[in-house]
C-alpha atoms as a PDB file:
ATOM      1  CA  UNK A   1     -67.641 -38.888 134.485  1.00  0.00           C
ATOM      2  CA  UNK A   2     -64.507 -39.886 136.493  1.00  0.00           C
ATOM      3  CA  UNK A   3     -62.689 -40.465 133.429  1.00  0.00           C
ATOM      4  CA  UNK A   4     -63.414 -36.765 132.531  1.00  0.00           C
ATOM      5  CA  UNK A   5     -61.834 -35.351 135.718  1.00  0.00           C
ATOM      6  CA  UNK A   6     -58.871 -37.072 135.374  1.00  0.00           C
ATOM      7  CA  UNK A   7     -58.247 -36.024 132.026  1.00  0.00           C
ATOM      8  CA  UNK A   8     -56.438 -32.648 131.630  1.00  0.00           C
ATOM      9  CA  UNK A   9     -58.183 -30.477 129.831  1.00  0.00           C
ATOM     10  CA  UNK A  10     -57.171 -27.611 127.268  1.00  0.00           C
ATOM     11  CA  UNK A  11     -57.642 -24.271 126.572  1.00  0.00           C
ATOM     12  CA  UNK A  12     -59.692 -22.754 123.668  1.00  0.00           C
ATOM     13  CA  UNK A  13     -55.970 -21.243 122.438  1.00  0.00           C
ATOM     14  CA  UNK A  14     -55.045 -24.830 122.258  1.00  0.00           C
ATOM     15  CA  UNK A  15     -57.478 -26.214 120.856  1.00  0.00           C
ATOM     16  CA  UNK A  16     -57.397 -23.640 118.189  1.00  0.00           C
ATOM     17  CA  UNK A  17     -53.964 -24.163 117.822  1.00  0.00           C
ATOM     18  CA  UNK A  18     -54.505 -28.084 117.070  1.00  0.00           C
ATOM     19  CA  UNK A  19     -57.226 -27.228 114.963  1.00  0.00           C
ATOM     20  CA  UNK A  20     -55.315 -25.190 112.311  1.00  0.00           C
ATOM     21  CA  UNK A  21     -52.246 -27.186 112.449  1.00  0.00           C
ATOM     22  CA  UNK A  22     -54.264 -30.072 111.456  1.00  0.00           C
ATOM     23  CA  UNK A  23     -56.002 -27.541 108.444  1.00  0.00           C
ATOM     24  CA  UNK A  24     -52.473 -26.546 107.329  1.00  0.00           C
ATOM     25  CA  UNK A  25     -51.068 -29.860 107.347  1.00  0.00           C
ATOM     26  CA  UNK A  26     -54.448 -30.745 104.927  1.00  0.00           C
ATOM     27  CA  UNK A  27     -53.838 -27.659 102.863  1.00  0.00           C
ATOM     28  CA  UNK A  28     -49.828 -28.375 102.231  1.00  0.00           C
ATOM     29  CA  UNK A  29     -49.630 -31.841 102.593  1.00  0.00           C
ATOM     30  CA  UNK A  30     -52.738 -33.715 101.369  1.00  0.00           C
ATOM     31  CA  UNK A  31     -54.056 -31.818  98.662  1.00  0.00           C
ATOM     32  CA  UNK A  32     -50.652 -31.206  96.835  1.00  0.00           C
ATOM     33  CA  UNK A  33     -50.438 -35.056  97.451  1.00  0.00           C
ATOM     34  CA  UNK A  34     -53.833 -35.604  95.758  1.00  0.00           C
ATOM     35  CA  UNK A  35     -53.400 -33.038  92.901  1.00  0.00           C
ATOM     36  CA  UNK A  36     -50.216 -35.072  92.166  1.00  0.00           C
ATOM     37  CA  UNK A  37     -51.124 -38.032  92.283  1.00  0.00           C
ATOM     38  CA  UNK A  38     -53.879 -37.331  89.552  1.00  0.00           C
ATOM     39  CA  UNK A  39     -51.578 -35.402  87.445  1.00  0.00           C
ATOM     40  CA  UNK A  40     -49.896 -38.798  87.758  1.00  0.00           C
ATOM     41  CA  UNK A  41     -52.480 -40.869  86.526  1.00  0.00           C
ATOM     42  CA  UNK A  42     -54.009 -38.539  83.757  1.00  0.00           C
ATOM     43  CA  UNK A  43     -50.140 -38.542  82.342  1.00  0.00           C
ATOM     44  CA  UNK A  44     -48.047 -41.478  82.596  1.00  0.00           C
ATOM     45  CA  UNK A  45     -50.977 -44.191  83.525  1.00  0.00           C
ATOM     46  CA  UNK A  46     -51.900 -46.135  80.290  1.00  0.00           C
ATOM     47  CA  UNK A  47     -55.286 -47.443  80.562  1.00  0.00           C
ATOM     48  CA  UNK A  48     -56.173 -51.059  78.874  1.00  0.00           C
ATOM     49  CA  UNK A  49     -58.895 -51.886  77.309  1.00  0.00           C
ATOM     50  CA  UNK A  50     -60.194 -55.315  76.825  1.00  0.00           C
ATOM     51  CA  UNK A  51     -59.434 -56.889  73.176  1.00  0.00           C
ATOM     52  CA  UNK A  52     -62.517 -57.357  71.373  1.00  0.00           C
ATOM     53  CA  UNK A  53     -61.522 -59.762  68.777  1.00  0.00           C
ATOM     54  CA  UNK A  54     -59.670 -63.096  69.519  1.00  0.00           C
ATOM     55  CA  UNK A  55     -60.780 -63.689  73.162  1.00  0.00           C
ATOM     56  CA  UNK A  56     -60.018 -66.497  74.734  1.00  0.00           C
ATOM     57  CA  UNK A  57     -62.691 -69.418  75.883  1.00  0.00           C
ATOM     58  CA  UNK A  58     -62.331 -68.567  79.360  1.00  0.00           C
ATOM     59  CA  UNK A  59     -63.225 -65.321  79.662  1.00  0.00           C
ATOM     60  CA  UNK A  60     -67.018 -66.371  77.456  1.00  0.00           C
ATOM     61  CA  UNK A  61     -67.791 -68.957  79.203  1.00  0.00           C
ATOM     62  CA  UNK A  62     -71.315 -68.683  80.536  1.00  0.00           C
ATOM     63  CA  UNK A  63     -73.211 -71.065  82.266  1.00  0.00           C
ATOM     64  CA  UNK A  64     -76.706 -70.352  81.083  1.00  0.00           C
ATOM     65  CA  UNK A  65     -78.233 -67.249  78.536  1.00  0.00           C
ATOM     66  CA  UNK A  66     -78.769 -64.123  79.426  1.00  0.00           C
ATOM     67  CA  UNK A  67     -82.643 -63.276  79.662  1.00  0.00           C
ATOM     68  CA  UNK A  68     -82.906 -61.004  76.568  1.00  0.00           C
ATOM     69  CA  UNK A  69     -84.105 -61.844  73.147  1.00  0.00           C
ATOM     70  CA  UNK A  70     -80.023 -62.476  72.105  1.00  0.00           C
ATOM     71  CA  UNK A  71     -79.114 -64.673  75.065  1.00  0.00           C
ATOM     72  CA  UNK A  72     -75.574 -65.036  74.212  1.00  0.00           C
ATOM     73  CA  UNK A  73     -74.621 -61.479  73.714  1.00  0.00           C
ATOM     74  CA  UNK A  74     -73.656 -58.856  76.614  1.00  0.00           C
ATOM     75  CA  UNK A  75     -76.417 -55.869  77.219  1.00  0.00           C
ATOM     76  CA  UNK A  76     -74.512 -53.339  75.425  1.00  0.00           C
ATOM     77  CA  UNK A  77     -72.309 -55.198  73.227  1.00  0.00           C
ATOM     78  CA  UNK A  78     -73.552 -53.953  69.877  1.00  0.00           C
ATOM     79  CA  UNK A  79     -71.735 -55.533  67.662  1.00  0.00           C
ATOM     80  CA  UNK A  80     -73.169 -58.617  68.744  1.00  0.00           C
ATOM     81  CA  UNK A  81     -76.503 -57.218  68.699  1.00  0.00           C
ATOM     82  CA  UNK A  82     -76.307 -56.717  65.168  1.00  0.00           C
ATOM     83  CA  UNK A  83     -75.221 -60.141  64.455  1.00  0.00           C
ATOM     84  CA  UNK A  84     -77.553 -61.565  66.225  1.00  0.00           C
ATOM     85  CA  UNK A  85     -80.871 -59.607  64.731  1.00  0.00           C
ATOM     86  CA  UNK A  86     -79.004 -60.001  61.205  1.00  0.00           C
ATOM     87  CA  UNK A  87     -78.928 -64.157  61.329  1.00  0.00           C
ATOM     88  CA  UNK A  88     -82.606 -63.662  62.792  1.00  0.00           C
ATOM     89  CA  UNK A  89     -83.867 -61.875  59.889  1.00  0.00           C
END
């Protein structure tokens, strides 16, 4: 409480003022930064995608089979999938 009574305090005007400087400097600062910034990334941004032929050992390596009836294939790799029920068949 003795902290509060030292502290100066402000008007409403002031605190109004504050307020919408900090709304304006949302509105013409931070969204035009966001907006850009996705323009950005929708444009010039290349997205990889992993190589599905020719991967290397490392990134297969598993130490034990997944729980489902094709224990060496991913859940929704379905490529695999079809192997798999094809060389069961």
């Amino acid at each position: 409480k003795e902290l509060l009574k030292t502290q100066e305090h402000h008007t409403i005007e002031e605190e109004l003022g504050e307020m919408w400087r900090w709304v304006n400097i949302t509105f013409w600062v931070a969204i035009p930064i966001c907006v850009l910034s996705a323009a950005y990334t929708f444009f010039f941004e290349e997205h990889g995608h992993r190589i599905e032929e020719n991967v290397p050992e490392f990134m297969g390596i598993r130490t034990k089979e997944f729980p489902w009836e094709c224990g060496e294939c991913d859940l929704f790799d379905s490529k695999c999938w079809k192997k798999c029920r094809a060389e069961k068949e």
